[in-house]
N, C-alpha and C. Protein backbone atom coordinates (compact mmCIF):
# COMPACT_ATOMS: atom_id res chain seq x y z
N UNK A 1 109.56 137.03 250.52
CA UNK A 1 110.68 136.31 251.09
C UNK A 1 110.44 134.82 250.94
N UNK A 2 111.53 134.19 250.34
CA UNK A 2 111.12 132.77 250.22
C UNK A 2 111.48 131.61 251.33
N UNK A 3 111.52 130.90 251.78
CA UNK A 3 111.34 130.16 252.77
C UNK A 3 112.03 128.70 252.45
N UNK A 4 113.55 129.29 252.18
CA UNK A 4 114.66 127.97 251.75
C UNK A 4 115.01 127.66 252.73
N UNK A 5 115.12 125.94 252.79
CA UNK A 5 115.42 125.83 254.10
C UNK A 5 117.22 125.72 254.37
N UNK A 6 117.66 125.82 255.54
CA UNK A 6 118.92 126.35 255.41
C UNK A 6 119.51 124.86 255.16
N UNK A 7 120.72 125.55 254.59
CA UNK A 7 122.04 124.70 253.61
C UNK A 7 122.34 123.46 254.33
N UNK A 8 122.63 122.84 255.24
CA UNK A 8 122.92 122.15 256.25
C UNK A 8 121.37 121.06 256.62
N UNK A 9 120.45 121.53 256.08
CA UNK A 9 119.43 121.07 256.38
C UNK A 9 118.89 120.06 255.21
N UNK A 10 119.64 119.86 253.84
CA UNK A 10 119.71 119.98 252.47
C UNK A 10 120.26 118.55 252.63
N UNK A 11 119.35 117.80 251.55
CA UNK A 11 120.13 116.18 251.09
C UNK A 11 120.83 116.98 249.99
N UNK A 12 122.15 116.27 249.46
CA UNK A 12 122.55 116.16 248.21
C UNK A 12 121.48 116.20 246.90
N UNK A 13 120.06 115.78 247.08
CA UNK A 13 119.61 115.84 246.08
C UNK A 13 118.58 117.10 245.50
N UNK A 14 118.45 117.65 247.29
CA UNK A 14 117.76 118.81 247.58
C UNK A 14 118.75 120.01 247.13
N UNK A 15 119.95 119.36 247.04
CA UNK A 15 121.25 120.80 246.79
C UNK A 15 121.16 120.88 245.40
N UNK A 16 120.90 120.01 244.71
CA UNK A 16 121.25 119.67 243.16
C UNK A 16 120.02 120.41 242.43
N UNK A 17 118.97 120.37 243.19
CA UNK A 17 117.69 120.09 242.46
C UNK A 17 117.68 122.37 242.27
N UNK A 18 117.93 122.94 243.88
CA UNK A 18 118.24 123.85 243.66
C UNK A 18 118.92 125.02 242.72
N UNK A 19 120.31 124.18 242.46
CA UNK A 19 121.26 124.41 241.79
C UNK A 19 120.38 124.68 240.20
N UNK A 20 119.71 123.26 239.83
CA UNK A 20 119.48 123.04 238.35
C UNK A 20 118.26 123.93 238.39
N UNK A 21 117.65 124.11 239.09
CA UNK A 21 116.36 125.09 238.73
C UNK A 21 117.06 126.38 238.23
N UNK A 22 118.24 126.90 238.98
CA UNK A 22 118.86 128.43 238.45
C UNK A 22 119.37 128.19 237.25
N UNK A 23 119.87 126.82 237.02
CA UNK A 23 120.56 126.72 235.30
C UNK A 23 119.38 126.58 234.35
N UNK A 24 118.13 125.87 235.24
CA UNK A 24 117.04 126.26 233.76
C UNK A 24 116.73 127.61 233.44
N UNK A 25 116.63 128.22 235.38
CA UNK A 25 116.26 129.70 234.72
C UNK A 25 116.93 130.73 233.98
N UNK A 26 118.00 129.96 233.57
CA UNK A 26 118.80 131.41 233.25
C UNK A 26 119.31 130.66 231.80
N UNK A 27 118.62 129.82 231.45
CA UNK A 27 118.49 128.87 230.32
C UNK A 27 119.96 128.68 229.99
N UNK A 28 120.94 127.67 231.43
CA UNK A 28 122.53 127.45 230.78
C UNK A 28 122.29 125.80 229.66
N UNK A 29 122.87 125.71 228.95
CA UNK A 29 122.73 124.40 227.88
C UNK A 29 123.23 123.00 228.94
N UNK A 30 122.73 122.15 229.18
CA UNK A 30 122.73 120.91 229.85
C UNK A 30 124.35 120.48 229.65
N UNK A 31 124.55 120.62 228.56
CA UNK A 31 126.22 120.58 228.05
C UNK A 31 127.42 121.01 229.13
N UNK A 32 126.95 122.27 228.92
CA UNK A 32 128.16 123.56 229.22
C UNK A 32 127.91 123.54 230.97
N UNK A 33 126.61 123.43 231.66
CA UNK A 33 126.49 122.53 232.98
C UNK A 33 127.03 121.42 233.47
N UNK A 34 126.94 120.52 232.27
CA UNK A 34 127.59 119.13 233.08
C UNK A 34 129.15 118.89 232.87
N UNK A 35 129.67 119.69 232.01
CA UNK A 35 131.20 120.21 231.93
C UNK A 35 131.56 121.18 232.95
N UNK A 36 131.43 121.92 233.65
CA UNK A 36 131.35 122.81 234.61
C UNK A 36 131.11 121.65 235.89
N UNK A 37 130.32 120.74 236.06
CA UNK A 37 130.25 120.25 237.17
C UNK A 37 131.50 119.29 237.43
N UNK A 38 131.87 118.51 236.15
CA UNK A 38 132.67 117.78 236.07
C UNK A 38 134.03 118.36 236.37
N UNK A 39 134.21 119.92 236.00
CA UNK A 39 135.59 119.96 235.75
C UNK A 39 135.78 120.76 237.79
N UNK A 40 134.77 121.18 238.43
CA UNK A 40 134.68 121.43 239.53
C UNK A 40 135.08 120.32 240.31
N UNK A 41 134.00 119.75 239.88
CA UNK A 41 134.16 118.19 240.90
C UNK A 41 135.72 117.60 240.94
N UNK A 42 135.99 117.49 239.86
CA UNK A 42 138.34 117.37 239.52
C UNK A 42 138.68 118.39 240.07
N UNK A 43 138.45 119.44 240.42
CA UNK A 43 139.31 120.20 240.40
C UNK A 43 139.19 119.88 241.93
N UNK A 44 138.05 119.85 242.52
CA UNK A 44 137.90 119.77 244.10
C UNK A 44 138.30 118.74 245.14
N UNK A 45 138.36 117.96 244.55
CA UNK A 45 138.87 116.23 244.50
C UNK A 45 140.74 116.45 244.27
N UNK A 46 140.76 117.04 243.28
CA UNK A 46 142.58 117.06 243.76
C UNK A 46 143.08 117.64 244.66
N UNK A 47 142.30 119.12 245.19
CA UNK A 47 142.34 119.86 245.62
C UNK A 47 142.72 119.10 247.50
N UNK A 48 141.96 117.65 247.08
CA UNK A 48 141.89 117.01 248.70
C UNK A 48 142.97 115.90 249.05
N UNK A 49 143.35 115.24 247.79
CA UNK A 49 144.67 114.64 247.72
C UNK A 49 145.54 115.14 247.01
N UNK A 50 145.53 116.48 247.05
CA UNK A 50 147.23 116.82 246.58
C UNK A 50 147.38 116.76 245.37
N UNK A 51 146.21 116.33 244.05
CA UNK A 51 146.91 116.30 243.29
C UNK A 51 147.48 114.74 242.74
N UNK A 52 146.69 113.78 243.47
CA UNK A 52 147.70 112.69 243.28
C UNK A 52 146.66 111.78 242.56
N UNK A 53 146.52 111.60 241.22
CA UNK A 53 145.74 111.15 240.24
C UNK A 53 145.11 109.21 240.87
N UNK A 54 146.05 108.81 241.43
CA UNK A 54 145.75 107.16 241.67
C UNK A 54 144.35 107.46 243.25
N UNK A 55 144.99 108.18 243.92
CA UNK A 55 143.51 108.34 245.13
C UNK A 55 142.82 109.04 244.67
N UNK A 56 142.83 109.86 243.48
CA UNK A 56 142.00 111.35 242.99
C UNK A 56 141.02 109.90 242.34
N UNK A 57 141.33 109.26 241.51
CA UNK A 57 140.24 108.18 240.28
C UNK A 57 139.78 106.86 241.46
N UNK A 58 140.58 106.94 242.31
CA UNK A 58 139.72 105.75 243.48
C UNK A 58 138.63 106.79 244.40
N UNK A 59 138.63 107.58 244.51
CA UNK A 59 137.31 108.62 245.28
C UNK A 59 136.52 108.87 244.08
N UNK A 60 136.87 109.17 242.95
CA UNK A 60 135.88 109.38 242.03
C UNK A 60 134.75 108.18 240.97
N UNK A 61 135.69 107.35 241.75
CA UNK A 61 135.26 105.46 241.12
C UNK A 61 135.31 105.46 239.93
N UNK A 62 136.77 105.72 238.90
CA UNK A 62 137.10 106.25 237.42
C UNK A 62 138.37 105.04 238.14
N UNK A 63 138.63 104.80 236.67
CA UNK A 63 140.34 104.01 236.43
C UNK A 63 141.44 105.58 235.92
N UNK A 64 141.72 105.26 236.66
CA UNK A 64 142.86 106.24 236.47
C UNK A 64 143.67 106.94 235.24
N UNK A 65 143.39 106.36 234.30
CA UNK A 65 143.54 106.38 232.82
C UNK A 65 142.15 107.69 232.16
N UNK A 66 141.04 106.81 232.84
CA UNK A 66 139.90 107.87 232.29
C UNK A 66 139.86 108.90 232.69
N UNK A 67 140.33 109.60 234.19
CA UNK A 67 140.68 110.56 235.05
C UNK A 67 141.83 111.12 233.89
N UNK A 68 142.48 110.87 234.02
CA UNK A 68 143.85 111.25 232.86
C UNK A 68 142.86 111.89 231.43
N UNK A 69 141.92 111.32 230.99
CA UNK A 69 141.34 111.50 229.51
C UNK A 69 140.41 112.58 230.04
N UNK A 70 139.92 112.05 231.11
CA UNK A 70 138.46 113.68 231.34
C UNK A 70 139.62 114.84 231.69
N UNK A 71 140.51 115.21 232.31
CA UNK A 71 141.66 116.20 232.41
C UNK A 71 141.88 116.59 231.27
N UNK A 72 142.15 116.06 230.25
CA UNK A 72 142.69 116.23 229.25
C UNK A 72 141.70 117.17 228.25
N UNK A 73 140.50 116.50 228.39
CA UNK A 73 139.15 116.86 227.75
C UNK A 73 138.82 118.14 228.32
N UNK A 74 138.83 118.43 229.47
CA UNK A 74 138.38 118.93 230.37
C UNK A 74 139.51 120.71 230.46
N UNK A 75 140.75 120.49 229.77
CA UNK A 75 141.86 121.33 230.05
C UNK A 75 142.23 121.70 231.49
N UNK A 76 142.22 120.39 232.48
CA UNK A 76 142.98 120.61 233.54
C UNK A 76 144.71 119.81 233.68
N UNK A 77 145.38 120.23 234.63
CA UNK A 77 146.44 119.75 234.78
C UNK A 77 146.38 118.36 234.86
């Protein structure tokens, strides 16, 4: 039994570090990870303003234009 400490108890960097140990172990490509995080992170972020691209690229600290280009890249709405 391993001895993780619980979720809530976790910096952001302690969550990450978790996360990336399962993508080495299961050998995902650094690529196809950081596209997956990116297109989560948009998707979760609109998910909190509605959808509304000008507060979606001011929480994400992007110009609103580049938000528009990673969507695009990304195949979200």
């Amino acid at each position: 039994m391993t001895n993780k400490p619980k979720e809530k108890d976790l910096t952001i960097h302690s969550k990450m570090e978790v996360l990336i140990e399962e993508l080495v172990e299961t050998e995902i490509p650094i690529k196809e990870a950081l596209k997956e995080f990116e297109k989560i992170y948009i998707q979760t972020t609109s998910k909190k303003y509605n959808g509304n691209k000008t507060r979606m690229a001011k929480a994400l600290g992007i110009h609103r234009n580049t938000l528009h280009n990673l969507c695009k890249t990304l195949n979200l709405k």
